[in-house]
C-alpha atoms as a PDB file:
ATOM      1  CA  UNK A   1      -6.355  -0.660  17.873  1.00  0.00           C
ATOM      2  CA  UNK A   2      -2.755   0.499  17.347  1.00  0.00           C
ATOM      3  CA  UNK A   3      -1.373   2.040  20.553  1.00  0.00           C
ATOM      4  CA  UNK A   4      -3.446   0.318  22.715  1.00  0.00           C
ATOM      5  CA  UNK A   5      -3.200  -0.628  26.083  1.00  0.00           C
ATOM      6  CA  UNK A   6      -2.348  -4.659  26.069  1.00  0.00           C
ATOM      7  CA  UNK A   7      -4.191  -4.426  29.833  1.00  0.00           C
ATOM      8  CA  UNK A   8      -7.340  -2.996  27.564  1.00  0.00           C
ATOM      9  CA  UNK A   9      -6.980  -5.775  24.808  1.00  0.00           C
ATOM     10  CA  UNK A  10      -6.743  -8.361  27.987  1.00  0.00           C
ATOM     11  CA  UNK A  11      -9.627  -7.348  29.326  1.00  0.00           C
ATOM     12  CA  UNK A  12     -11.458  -7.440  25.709  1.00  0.00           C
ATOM     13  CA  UNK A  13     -10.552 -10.704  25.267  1.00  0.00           C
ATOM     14  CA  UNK A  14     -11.845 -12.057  28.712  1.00  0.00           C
ATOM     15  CA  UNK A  15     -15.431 -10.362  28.154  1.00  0.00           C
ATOM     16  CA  UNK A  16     -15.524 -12.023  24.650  1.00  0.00           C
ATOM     17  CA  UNK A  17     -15.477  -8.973  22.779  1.00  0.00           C
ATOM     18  CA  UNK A  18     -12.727  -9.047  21.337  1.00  0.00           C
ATOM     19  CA  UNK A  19     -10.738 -12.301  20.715  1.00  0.00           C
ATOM     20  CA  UNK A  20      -7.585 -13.083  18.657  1.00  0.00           C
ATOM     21  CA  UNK A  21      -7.090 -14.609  15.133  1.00  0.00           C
ATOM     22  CA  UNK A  22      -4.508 -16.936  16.993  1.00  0.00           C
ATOM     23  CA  UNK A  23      -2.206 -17.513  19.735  1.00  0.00           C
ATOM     24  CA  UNK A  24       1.017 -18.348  19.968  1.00  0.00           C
ATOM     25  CA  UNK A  25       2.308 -20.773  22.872  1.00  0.00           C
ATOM     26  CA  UNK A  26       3.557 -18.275  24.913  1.00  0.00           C
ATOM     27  CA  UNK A  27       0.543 -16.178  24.717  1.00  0.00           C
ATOM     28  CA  UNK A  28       1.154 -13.592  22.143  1.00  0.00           C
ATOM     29  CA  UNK A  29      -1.710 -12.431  20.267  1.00  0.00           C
ATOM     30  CA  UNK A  30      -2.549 -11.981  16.706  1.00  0.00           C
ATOM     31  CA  UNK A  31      -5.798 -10.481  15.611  1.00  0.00           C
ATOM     32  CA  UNK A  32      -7.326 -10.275  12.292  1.00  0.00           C
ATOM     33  CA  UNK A  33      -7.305  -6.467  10.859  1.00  0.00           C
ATOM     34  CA  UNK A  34     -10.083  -7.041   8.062  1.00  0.00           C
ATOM     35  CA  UNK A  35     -12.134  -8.629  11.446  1.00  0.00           C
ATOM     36  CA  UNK A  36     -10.917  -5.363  13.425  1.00  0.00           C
ATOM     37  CA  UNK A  37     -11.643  -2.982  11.028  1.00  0.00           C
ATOM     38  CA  UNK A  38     -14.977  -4.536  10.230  1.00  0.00           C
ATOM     39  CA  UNK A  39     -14.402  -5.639   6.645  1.00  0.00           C
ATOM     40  CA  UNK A  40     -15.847  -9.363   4.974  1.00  0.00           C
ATOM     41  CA  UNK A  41     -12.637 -10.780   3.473  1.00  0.00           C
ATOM     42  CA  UNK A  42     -14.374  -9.759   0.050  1.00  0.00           C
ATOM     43  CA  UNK A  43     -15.210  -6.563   1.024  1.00  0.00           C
ATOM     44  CA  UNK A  44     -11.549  -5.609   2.490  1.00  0.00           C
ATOM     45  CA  UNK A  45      -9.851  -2.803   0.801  1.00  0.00           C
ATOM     46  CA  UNK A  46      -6.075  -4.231  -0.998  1.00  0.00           C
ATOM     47  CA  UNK A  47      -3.764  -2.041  -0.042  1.00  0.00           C
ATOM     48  CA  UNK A  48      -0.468  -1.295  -2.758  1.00  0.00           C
ATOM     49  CA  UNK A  49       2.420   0.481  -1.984  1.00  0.00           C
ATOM     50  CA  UNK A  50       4.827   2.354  -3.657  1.00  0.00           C
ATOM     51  CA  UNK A  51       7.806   4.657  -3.081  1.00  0.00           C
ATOM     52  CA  UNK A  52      10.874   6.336  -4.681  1.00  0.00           C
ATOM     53  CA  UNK A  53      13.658   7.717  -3.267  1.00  0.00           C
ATOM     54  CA  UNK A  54      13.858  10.876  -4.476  1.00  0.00           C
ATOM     55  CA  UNK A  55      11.608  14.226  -5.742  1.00  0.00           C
ATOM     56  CA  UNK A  56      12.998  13.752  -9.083  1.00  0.00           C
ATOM     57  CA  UNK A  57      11.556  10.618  -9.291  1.00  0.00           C
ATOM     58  CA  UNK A  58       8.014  11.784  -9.039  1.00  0.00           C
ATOM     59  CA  UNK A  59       7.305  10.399 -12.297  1.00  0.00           C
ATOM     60  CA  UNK A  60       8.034   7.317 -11.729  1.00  0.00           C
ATOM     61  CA  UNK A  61       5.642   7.040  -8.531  1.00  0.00           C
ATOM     62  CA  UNK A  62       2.988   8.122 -10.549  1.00  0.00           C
ATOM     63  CA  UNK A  63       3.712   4.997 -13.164  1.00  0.00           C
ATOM     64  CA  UNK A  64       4.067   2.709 -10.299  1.00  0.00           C
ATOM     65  CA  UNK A  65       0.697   4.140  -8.950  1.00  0.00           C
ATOM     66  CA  UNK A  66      -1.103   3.313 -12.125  1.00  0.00           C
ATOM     67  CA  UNK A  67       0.340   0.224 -12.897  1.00  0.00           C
ATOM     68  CA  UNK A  68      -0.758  -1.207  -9.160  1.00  0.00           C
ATOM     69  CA  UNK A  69      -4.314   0.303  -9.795  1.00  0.00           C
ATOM     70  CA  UNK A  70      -4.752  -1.377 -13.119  1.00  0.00           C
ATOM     71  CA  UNK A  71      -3.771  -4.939 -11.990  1.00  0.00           C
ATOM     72  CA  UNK A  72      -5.859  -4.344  -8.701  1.00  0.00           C
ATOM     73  CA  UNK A  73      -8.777  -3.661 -11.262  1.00  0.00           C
ATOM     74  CA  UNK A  74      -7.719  -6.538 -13.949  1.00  0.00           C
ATOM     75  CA  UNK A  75      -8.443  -9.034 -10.553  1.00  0.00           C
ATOM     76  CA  UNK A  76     -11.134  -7.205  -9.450  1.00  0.00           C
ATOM     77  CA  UNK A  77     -10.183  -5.978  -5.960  1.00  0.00           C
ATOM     78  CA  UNK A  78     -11.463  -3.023  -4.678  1.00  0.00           C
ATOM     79  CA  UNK A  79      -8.541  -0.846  -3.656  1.00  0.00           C
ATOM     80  CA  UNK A  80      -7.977   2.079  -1.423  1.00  0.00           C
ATOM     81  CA  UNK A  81      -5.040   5.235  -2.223  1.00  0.00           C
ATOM     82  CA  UNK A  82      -3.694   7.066   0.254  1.00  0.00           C
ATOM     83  CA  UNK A  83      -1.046   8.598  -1.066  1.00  0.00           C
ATOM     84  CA  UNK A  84       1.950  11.006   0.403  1.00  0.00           C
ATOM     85  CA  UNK A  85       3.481  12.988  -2.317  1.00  0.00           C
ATOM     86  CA  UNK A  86       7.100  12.484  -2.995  1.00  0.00           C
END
């Protein structure tokens, strides 16, 4: 849905097919991405980022990557990488 028209969301949401999560008073709207995307709250992928701030730190990404992967797993979420090399 990112870099859509809001005319096209308007129109989605006055046909019923798509409607927001919530509204705010002055009419924004806020939709659920797990609803978007298609995903049960239990079946929704938990996304984990991590980052350095330089090449040399490399290493350290790789730590950070494991260590967010193994708690993900310890609670039992399903998790999704997508990872951009440092």
């Amino acid at each position: 849905m990112h870099g859509t028209d809001p005319v096209t969301l308007r129109k989605s949401e006055s046909t019923g097919e798509l409607l927001p999560a919530r509204k705010t008073k002055v009419g924004t709207c806020y939709s659920d991405v797990s609803e978007l995307m298609g995903y049960s709250n239990e079946a929704a992928p938990t996304l984990c980022y991590c980052r350095v701030s330089s090449h040399d730190q490399k290493p350290d990404l790789d730590r950070q990557q494991e260590l967010l992967e193994a708690y993900c797993s310890i609670e039992g979420w399903r998790t999704q990488v997508i990872r951009k090399n440092a």
